[in-house]
C-alpha atoms as a PDB file:
ATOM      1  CA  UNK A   1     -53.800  21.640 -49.184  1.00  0.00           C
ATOM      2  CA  UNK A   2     -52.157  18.551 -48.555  1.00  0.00           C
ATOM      3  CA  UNK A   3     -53.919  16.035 -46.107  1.00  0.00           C
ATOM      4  CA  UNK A   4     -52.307  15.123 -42.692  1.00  0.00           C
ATOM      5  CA  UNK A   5     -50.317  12.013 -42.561  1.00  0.00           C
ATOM      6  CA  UNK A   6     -50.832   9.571 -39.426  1.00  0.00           C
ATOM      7  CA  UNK A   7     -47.279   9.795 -38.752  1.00  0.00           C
ATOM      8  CA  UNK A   8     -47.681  13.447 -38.441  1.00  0.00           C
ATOM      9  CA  UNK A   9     -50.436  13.318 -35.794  1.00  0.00           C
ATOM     10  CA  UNK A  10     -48.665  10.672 -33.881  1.00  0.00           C
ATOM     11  CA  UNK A  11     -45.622  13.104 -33.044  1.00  0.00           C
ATOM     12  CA  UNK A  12     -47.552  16.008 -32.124  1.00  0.00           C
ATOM     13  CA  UNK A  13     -49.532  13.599 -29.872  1.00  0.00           C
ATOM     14  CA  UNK A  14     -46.890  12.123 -27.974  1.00  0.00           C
ATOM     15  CA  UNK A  15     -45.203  13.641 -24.775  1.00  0.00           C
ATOM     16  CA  UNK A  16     -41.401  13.222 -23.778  1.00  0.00           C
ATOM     17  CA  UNK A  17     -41.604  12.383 -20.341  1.00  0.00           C
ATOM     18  CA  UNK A  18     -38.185  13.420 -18.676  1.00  0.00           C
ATOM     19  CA  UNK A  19     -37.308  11.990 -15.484  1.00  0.00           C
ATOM     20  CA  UNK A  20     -37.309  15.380 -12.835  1.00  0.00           C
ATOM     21  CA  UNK A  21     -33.889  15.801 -11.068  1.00  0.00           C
ATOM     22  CA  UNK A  22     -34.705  15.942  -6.951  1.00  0.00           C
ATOM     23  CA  UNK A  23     -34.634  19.460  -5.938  1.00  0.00           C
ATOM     24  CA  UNK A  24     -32.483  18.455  -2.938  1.00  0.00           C
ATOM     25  CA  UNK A  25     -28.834  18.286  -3.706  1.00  0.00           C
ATOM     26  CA  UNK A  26     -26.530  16.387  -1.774  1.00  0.00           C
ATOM     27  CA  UNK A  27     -23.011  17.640  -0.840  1.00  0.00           C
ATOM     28  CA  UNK A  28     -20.306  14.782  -1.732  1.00  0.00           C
ATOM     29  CA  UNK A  29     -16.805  15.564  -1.186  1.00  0.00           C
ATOM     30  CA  UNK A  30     -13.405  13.992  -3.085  1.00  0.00           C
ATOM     31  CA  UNK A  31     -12.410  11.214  -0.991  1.00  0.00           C
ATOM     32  CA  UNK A  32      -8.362  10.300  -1.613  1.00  0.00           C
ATOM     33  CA  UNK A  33      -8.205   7.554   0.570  1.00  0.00           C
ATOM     34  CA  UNK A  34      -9.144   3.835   0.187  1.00  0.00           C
ATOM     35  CA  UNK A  35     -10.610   3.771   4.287  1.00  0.00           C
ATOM     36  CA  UNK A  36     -14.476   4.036   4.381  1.00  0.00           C
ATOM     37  CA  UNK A  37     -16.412   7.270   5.124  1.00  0.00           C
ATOM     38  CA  UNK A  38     -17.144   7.537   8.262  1.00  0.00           C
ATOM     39  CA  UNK A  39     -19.401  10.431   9.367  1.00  0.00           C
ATOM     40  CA  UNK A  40     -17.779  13.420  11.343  1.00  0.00           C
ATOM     41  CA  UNK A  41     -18.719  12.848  15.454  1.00  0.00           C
ATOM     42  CA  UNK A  42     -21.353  14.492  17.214  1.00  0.00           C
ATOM     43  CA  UNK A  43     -20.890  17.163  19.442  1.00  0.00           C
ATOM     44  CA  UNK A  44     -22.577  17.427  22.734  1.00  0.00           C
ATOM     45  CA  UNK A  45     -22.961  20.673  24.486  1.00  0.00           C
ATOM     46  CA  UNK A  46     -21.090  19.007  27.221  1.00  0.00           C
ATOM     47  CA  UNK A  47     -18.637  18.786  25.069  1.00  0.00           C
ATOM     48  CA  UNK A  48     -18.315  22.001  23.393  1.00  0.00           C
ATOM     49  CA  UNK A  49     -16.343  24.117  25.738  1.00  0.00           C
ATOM     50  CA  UNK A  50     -13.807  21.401  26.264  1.00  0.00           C
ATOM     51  CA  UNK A  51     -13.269  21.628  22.486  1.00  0.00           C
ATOM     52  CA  UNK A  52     -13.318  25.684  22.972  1.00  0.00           C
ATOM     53  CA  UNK A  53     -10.648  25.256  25.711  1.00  0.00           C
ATOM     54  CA  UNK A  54      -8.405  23.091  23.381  1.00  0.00           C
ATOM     55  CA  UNK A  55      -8.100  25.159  20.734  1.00  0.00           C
ATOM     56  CA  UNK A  56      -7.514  28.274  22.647  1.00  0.00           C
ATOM     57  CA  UNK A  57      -4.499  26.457  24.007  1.00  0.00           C
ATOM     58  CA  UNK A  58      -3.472  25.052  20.292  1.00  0.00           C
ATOM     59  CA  UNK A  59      -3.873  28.695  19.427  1.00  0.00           C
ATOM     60  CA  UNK A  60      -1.450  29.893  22.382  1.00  0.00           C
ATOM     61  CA  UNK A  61       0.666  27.105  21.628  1.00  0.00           C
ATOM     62  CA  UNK A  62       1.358  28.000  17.977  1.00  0.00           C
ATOM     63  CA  UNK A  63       1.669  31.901  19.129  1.00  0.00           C
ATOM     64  CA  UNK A  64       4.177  30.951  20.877  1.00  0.00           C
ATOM     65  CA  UNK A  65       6.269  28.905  18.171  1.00  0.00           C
ATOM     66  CA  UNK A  66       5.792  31.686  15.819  1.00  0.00           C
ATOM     67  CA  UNK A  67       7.402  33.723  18.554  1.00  0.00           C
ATOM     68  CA  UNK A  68       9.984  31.196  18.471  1.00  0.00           C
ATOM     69  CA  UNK A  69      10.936  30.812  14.954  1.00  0.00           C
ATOM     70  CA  UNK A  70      11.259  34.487  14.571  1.00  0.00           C
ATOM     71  CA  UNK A  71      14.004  34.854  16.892  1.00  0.00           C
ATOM     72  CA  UNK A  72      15.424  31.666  14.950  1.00  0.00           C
ATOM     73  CA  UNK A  73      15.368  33.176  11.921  1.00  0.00           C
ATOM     74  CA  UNK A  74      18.003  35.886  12.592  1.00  0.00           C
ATOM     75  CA  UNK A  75      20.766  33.188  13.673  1.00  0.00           C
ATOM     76  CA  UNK A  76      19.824  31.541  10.547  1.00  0.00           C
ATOM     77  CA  UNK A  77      20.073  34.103   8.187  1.00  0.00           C
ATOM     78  CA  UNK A  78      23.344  35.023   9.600  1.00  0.00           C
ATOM     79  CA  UNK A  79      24.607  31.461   9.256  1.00  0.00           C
ATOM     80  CA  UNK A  80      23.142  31.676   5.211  1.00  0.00           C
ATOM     81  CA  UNK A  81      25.274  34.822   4.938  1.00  0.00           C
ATOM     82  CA  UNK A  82      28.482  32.919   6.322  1.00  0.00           C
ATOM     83  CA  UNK A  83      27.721  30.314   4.433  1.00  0.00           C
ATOM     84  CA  UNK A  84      27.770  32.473   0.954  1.00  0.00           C
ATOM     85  CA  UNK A  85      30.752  34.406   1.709  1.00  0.00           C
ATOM     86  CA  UNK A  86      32.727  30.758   2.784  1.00  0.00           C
ATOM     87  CA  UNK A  87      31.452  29.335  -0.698  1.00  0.00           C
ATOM     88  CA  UNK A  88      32.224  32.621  -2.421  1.00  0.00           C
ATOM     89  CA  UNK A  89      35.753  32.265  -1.339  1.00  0.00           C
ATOM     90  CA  UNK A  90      36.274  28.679  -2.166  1.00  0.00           C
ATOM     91  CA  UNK A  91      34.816  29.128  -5.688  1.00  0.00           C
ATOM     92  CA  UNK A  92      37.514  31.670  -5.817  1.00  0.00           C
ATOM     93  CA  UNK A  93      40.448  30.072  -4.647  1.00  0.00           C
ATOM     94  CA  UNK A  94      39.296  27.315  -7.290  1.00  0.00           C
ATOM     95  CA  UNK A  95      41.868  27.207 -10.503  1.00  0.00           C
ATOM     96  CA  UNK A  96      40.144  24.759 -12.489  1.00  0.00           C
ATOM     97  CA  UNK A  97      36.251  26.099 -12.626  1.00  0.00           C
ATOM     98  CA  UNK A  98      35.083  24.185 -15.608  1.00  0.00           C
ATOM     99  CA  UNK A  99      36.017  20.955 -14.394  1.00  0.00           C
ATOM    100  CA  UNK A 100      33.681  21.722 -11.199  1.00  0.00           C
ATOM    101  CA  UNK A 101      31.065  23.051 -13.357  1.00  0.00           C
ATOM    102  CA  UNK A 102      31.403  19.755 -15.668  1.00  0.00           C
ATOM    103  CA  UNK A 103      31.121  17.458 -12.527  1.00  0.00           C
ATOM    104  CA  UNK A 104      28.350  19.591 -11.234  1.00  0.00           C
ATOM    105  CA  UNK A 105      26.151  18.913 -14.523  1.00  0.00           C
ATOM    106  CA  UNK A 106      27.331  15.405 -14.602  1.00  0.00           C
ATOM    107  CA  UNK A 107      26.072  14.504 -11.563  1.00  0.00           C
ATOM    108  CA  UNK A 108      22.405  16.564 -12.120  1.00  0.00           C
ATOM    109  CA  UNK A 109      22.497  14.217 -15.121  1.00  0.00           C
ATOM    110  CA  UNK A 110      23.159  11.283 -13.287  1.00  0.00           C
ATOM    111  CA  UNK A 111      20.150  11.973 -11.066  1.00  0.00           C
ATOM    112  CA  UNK A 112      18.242  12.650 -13.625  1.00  0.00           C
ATOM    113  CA  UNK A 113      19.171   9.346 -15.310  1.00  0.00           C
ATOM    114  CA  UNK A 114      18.534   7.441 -12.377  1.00  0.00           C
ATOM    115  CA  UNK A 115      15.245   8.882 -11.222  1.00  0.00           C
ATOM    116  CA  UNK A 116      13.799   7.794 -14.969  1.00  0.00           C
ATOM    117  CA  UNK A 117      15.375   4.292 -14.094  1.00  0.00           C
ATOM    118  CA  UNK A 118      13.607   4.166 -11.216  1.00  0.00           C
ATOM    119  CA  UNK A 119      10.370   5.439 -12.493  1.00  0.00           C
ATOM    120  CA  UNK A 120      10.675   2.697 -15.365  1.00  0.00           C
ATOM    121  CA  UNK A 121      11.479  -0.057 -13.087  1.00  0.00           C
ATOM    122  CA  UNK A 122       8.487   0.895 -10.631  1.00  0.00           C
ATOM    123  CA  UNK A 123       6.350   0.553 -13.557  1.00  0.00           C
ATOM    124  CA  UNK A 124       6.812  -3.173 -14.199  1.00  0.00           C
ATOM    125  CA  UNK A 125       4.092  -4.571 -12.245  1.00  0.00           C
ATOM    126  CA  UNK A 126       6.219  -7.549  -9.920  1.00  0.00           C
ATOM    127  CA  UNK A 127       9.499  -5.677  -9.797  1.00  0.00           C
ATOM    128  CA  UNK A 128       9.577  -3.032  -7.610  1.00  0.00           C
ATOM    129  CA  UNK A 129       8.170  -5.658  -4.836  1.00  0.00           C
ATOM    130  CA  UNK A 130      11.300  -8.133  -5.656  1.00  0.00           C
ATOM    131  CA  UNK A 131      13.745  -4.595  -5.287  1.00  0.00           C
ATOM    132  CA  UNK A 132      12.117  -3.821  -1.874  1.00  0.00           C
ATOM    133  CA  UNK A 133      12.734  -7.178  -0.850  1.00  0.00           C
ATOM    134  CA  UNK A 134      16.699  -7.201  -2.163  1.00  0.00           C
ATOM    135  CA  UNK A 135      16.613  -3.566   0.250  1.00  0.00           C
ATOM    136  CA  UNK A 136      15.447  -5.307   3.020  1.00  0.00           C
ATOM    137  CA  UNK A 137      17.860  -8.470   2.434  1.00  0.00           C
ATOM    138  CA  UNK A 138      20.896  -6.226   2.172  1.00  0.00           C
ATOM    139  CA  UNK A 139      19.891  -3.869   5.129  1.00  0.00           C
ATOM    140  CA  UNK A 140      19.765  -7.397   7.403  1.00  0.00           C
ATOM    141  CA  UNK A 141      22.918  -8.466   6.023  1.00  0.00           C
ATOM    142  CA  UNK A 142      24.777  -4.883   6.863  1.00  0.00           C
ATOM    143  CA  UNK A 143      23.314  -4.727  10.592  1.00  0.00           C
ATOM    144  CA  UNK A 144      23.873  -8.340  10.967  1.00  0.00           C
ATOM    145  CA  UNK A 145      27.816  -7.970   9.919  1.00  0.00           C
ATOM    146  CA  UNK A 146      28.559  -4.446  11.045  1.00  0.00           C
ATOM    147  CA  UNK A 147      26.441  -3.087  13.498  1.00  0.00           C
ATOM    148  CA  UNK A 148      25.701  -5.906  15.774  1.00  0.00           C
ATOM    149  CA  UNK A 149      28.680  -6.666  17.336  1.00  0.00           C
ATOM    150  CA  UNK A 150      31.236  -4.023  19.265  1.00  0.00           C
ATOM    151  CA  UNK A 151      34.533  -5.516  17.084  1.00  0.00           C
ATOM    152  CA  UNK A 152      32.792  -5.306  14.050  1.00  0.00           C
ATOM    153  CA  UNK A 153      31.479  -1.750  14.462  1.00  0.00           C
ATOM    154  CA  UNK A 154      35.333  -0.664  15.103  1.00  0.00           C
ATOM    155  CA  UNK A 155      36.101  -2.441  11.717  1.00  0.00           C
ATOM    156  CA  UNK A 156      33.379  -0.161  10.040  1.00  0.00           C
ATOM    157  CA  UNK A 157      35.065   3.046  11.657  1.00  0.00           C
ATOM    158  CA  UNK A 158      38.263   1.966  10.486  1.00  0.00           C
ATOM    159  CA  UNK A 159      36.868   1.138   6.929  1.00  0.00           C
ATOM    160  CA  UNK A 160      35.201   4.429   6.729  1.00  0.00           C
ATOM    161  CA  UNK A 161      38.094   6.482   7.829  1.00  0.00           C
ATOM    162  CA  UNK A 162      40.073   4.904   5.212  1.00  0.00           C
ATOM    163  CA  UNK A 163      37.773   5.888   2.967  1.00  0.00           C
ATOM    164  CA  UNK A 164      37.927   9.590   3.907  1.00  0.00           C
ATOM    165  CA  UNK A 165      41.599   9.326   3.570  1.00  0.00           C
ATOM    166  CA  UNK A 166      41.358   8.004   0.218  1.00  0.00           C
ATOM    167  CA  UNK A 167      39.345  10.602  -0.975  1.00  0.00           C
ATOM    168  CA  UNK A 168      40.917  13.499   1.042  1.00  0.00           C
ATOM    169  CA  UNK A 169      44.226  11.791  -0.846  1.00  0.00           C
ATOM    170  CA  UNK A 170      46.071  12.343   2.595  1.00  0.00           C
ATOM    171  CA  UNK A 171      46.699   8.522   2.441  1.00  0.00           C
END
């Protein structure tokens, strides 16, 4: 037989110590905002059956919308079903089809377009700051030079009825 070699006794001798794991387990939850935790408040029995009495009349108050909405729902679903038949006649009385359908996908394609645009521009890091400010410069400019003032309102109405005519082609 072949002797023992010290390096042989030294690894049955040692002992893996492994750190134990606390048999108490904590509950965290997935935080999505950046405000601190703050702990949920105490309830006092004093308390309690005011919270009792507010839900009861959150409960009765969302009965009662439910109740609402149903009888809602019937004068909009007849409105959807004037609304298809309208469309389904103007989609008839249309000659040209294709050129609708062709204007239809170009503008799906043109939001498309523009929503990458605007996904690539908010991803350089100082520009979408800079655009918010050229929003907020423009929208100052536009109440300052048509909303402000009475005369200048009437030119907008005049400027967007023109408009409407232009596009109606009545003008």
């Amino acid at each position: 037989m072949a002797a023992a070699t010290p390096y042989a006794t030294a690894y049955t001798n040692t002992a893996v110590l492994v750190p134990r794991l606390s048999t108490t387990t904590t509950t965290t939850t997935a935080r999505c905002s950046a405000l601190p935790y703050l702990p949920p408040p105490r309830l006092s029995s004093a308390s309690f059956p005011a919270s009792t009495k507010h839900f009861a009349e959150c409960r009765r108050s969302s009965l009662s919308q439910i109740g609402a909405s149903s009888s809602e729902d019937t004068s909009t679903s007849l409105d959807a079903n004037e609304l298809f038949t309208d469309l389904k006649e103007k989609w008839d009385a249309l000659e040209n089809k294709s050129t609708v359908i062709l204007y239809g996908g170009g503008a799906v394609v043109a939001v498309w377009l523009s929503s990458i645009l605007v996904s690539a521009i908010n991803s350089v890091p100082l520009l979408p700051k800079i655009m918010e400010l050229v929003g907020l410069g423009y929208t100052g400019w536009f109440v300052y030079r048509y909303l402000l003032f009475k005369s200048s309102r009437k030119e907008l109405a005049t400027d967007i009825e023109s408009l409407k005519k232009k596009i109606a082609g009545t003008e």
